[in-house]
Protein backbone atom coordinates (compact mmCIF):
# COMPACT_ATOMS: atom_id res chain seq x y z
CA UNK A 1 0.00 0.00 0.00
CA UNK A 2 0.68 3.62 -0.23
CA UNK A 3 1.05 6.04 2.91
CA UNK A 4 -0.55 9.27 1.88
CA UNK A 5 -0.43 13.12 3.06
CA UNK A 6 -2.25 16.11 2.00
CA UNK A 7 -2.06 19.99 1.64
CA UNK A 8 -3.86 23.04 0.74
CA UNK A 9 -1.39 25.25 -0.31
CA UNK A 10 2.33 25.16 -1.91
CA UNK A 11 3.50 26.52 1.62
CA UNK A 12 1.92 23.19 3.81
CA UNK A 13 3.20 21.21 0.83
CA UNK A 14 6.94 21.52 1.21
CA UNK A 15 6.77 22.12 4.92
CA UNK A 16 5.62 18.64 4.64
CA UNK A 17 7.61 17.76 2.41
CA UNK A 18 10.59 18.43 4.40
CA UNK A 19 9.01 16.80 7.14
CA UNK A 20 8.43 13.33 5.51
CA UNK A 21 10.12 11.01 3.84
CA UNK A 22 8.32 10.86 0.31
CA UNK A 23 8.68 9.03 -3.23
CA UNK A 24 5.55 10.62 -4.88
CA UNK A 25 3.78 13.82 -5.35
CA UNK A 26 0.38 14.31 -7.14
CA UNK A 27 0.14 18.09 -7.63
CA UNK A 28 -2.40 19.86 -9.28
CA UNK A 29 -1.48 22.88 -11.08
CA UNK A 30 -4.20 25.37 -9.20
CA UNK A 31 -3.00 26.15 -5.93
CA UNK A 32 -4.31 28.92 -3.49
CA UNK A 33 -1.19 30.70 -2.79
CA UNK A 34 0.87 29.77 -6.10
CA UNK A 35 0.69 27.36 -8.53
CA UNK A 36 2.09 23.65 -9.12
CA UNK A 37 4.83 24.47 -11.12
CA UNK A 38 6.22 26.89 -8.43
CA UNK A 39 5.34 24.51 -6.17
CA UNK A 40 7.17 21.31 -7.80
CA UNK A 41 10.40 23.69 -8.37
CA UNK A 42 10.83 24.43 -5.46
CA UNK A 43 10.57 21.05 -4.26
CA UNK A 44 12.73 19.33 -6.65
CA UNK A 45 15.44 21.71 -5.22
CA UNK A 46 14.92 20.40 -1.44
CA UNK A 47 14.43 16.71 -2.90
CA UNK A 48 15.74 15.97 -6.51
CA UNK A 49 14.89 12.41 -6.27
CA UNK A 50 11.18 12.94 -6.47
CA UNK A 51 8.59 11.89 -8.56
CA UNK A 52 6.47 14.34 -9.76
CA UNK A 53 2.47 14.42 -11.03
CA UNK A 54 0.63 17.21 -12.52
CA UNK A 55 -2.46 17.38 -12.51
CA UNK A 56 -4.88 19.61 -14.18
CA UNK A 57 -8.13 20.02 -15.88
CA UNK A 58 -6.40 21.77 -18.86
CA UNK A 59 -3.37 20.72 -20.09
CA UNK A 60 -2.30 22.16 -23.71
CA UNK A 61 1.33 21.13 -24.96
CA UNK A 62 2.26 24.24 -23.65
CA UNK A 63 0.97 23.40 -20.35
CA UNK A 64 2.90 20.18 -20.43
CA UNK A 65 6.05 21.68 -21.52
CA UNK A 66 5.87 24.07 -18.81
CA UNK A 67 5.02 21.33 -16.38
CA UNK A 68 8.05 19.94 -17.85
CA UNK A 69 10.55 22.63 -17.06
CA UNK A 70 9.33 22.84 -13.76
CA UNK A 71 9.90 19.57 -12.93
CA UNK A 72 7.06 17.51 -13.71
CA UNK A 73 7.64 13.84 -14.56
CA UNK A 74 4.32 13.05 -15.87
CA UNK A 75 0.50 15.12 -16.06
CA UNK A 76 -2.60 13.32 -15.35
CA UNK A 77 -6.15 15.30 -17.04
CA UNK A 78 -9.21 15.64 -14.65
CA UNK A 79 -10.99 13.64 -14.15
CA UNK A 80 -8.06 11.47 -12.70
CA UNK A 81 -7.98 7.62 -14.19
CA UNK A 82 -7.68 6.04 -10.71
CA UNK A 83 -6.47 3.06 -12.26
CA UNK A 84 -4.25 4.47 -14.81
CA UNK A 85 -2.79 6.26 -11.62
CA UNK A 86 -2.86 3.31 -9.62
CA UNK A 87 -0.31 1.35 -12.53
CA UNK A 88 2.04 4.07 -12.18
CA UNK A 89 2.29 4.07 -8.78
CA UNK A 90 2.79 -0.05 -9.39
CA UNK A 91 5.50 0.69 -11.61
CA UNK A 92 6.92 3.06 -9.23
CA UNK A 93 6.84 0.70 -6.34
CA UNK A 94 8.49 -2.14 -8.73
CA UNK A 95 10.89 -0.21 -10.71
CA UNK A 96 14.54 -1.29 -9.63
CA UNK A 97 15.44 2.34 -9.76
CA UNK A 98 13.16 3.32 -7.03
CA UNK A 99 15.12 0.34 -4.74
CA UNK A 100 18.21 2.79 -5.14
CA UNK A 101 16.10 5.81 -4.18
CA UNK A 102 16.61 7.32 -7.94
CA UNK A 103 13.39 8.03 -9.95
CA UNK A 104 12.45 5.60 -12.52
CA UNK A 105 13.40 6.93 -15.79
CA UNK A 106 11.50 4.34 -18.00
CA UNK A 107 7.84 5.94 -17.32
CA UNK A 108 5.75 7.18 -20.00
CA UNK A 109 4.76 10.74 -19.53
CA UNK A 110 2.12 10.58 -22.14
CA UNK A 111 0.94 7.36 -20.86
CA UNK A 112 -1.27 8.69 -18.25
CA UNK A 113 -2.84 11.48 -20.32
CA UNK A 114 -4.15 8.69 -22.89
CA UNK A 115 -5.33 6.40 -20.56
C-alpha cells in the first residue's frame, strides 16, 4: 500500500515535504497561494529524487512543456484515471530504480494522459 499526506497550499506542501520522507507527489497545477509548477520547483530543489504528477483540468502542450521545465515527470487530465494512476504508482513501487532511491526513468509521460 501507499502512505498518503495532503495539503492546501504550496506553503503546507513543502513544509511537509521536508518533514516526511516521500517518493511521490500528485500536484495539481491550481493552488491557493501559487501554482504547481512553483510549487514542484521548489521542491525538486529540497528533494531531486522525487517523482512528480501534474495534474490539471487543462493541459495544452504548452501546459505540459511548462510542467516539464518545472519539474514535472508526468501530467494526469481531470478527471483522474484512478487506475491508470494506480499502474504508475505499481511501476513506481516495482521499478529497480526506485530500490536505489533514484526516480524511474523508464515511465511514459504521455501514458497517463491517454489512458
Amino acid at each position: 500500500g501507499h502512505h498518503v499526506g495532503t495539503s492546501e497550499s504550496v506553503a503546507g506542501g513543502l513544509k511537509f515535504l521536508d518533514a516526511n520522507p516521500i517518493d511521490v507527489v500528485v500536484s495539481d497545477i491550481g493552488l491557493p497561494d501559487r501554482n504547481g509548477y512553483d510549487f514542484i520547483a521548489e521542491a525538486r530543489e529540497r528533494h531531486p529524487h522525487l517523482v512528480a504528477i501534474a495534474v490539471s483540468a487543462y493541459f495544452t502542450a504548452a501546459d505540459q512543456d511548462r510542467g516539464h521545465d518545472a519539474g514535472f515527470d508526468m501530467h494526469f487530465a481531470k478527471p483522474i484515471d484512478l487506475n491508470a494512476l494506480r499502474r504508475v504508482l505499481e511501476r513506481l513501487d516495482y521499478s529497480p530504480a526506485r530500490s536505489n532511491g533514484e526516480p524511474a526513468d523508464d515511465l511514459d509521460q504521455n501514458q497517463s494522459s491517454r489512458s
